[in-house]
Protein backbone atom coordinates (compact mmCIF):
# COMPACT_ATOMS: atom_id res chain seq x y z
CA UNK A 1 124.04 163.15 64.48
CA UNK A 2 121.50 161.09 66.52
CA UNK A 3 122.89 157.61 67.18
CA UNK A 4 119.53 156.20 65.57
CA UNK A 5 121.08 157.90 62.52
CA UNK A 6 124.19 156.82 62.83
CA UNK A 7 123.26 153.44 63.27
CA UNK A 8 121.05 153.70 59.81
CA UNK A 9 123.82 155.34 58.14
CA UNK A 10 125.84 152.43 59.17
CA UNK A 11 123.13 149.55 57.72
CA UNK A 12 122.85 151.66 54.52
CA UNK A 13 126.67 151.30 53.95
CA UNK A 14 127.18 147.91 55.17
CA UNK A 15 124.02 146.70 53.44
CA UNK A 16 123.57 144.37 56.55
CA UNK A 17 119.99 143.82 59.14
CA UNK A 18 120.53 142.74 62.72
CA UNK A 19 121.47 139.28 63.20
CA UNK A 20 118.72 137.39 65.56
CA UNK A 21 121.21 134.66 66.02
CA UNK A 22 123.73 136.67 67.49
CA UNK A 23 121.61 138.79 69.18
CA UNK A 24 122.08 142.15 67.82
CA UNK A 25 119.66 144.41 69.20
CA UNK A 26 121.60 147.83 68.49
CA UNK A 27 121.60 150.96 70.89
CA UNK A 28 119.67 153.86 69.63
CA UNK A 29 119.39 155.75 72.61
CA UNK A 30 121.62 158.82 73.12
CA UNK A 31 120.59 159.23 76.62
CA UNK A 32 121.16 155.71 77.79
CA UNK A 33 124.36 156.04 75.50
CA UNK A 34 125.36 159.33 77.28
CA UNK A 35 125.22 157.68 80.75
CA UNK A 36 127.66 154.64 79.71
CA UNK A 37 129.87 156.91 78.78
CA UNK A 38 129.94 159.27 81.94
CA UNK A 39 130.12 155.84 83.84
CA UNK A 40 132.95 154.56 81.88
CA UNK A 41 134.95 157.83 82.42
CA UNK A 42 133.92 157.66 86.11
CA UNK A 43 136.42 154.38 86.25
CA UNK A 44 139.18 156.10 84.20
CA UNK A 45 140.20 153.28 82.35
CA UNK A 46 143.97 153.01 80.51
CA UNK A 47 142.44 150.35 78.51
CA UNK A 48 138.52 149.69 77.02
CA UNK A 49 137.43 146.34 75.62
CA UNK A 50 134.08 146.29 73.77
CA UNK A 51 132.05 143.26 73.02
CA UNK A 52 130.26 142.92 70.42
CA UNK A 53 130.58 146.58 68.90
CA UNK A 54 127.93 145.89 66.45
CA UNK A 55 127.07 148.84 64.46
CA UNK A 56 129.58 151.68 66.94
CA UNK A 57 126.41 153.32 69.17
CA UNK A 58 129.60 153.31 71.76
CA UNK A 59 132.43 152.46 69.55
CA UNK A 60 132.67 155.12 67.85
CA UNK A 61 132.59 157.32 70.76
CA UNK A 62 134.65 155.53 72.96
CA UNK A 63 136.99 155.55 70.00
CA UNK A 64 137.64 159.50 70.27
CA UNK A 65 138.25 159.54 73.88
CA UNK A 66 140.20 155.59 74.32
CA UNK A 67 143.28 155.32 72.14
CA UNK A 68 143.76 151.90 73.40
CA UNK A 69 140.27 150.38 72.41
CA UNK A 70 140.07 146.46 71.23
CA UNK A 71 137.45 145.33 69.97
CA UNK A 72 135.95 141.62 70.03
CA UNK A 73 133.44 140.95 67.42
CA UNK A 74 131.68 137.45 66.13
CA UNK A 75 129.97 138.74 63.02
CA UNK A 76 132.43 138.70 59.87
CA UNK A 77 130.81 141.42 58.50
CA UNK A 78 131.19 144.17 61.40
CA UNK A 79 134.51 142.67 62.04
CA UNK A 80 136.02 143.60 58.31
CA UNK A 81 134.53 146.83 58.80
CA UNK A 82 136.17 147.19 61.94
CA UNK A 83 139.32 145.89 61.06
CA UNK A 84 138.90 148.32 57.39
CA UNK A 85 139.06 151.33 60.06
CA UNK A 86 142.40 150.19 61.78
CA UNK A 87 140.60 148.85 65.24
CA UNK A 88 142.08 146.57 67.56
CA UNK A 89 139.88 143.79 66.40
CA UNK A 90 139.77 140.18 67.96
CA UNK A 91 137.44 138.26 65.77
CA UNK A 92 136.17 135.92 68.43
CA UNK A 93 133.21 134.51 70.30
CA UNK A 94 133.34 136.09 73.58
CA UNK A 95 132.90 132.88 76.02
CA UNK A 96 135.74 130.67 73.51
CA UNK A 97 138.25 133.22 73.13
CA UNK A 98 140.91 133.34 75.37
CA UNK A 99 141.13 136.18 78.00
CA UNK A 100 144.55 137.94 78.66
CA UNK A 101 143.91 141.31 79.46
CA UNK A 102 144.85 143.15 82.41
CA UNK A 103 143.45 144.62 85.38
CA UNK A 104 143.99 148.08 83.64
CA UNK A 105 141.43 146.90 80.93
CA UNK A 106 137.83 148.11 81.43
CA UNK A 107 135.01 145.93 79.56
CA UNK A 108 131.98 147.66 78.26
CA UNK A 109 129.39 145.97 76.09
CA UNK A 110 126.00 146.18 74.91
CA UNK A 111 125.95 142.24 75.67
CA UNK A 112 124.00 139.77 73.48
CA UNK A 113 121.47 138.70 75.93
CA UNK A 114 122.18 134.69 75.51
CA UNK A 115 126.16 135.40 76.67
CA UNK A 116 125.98 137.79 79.62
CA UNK A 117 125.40 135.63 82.88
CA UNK A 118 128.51 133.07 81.37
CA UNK A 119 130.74 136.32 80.58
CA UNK A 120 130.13 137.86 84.39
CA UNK A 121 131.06 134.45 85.65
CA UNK A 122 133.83 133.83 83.54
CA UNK A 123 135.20 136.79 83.86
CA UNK A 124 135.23 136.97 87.79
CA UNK A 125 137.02 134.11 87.95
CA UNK A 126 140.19 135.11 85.66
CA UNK A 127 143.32 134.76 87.76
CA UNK A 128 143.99 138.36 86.52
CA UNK A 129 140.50 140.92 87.10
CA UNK A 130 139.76 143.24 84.68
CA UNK A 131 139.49 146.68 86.38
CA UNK A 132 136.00 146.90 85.74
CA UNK A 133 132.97 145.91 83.84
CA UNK A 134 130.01 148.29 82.31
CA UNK A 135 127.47 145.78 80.80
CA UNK A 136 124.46 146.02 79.56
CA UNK A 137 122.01 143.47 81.03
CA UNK A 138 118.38 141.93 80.70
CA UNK A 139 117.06 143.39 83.33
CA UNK A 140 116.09 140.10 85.22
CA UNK A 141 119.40 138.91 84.78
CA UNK A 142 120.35 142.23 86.72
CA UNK A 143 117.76 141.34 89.25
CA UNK A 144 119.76 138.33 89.89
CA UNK A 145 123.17 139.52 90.23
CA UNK A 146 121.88 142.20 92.43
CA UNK A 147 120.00 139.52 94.59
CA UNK A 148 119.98 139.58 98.38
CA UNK A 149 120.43 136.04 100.04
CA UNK A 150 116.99 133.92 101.07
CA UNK A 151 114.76 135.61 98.05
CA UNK A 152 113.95 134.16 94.64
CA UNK A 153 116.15 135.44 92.46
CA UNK A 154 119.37 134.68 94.75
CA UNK A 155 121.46 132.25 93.29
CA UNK A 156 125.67 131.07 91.40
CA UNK A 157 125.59 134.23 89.31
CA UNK A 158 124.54 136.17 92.36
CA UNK A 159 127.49 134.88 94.80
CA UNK A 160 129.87 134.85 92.25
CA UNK A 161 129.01 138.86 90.95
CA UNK A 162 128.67 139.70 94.16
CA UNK A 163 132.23 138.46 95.18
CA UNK A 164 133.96 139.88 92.85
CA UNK A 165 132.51 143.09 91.84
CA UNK A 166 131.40 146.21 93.10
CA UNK A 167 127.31 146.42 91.74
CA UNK A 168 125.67 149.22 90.73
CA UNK A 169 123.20 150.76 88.13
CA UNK A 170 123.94 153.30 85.74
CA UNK A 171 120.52 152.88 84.19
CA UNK A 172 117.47 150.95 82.59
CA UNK A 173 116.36 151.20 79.08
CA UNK A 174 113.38 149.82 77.83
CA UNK A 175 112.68 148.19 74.17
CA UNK A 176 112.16 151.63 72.11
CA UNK A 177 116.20 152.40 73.07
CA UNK A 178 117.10 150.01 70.43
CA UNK A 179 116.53 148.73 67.24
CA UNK A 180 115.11 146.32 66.76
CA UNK A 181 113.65 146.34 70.22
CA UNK A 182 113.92 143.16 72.40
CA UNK A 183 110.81 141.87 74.13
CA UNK A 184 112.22 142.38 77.50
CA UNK A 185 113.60 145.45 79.42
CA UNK A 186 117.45 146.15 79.88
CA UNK A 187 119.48 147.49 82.49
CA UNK A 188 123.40 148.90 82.41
């Protein structure tokens, strides 16, 4: 089944539309799907933490290959459903929760636009580093992290990425790989 069709299977049994509050833009795109997958197996990962799961584009996936999967979800809705199918659930925003994990824990996430700069920052300074993140990223915000010193874009969220993580792109996707589609462009 086609991840677009999972996803409407999904709003059909929920009997739930995308939040524009929380910005829930969910992943349709196998392809782009299919490649953060392969790049989350590339880090072999003991442990995977998902933000914002939404509708399961990746959590359902990651589910059959991750036995130790939490999940951290803000909407109440998606996070009963979760919880209904025995997840590892923290029912939490994101940037208030508090962060324990440890450096064996890999974070993946389909970000909400509006959170992803103050998760990379918050997370890189965490006395205890996850082992990796895989986040999906507005692409100028990825322009930014990836920023050399004396251009435009250089700035905090530049130095602080750049300190603490290894950078790289596993790919773009553009508005048609979700639904609804943003009005900008995306990078993983």
């Amino acid at each position: 089944m086609t991840a677009l069709a999972r996803l409407q299977k999904r709003l059909d049994e929920l009997r739930i539309l995308s939040k524009k509050s929380l910005g829930q833009n969910f992943l349709i795109s196998d392809s782009v799907i299919n490649k953060i997958l392969a790049a989350v197996e590339d880090e072999k990962p003991v442990r995977v933490i998902e933000v914002g799961p939404g509708c399961g584009a990746l959590t359902d996936l990651l589910a059959e290959k991750y036995k130790d999967l939490t999940l951290i979800e803000l909407d109440r809705i998606l996070a009963e459903f979760w919880r209904s199918q025995n997840f590892k659930l923290i029912e939490a925003d994101a940037l208030q929760m508090r962060w324990d994990f440890s450096a064996e824990h890999l974070l993946v996430s389909n970000l909400p636009y509006q959170i992803s700069s103050s998760l990379v920052i918050d997370r890189s300074l965490d006395p205890i580093q996850l082992k990796a993140m895989i986040l999906m990223f507005q692409k100028e915000v990825a322009q930014r992290i990836r920023a050399v010193q004396q251009t435009e874009h250089y700035g905090m969220l530049s130095v602080i990425a750049q300190e603490f993580w290894v950078i790289g792109t596993v790919c773009d996707a553009g508005s048609r790989d979700f639904k609804p589609a943003p009005k900008v462009s995306s990078r993983y």
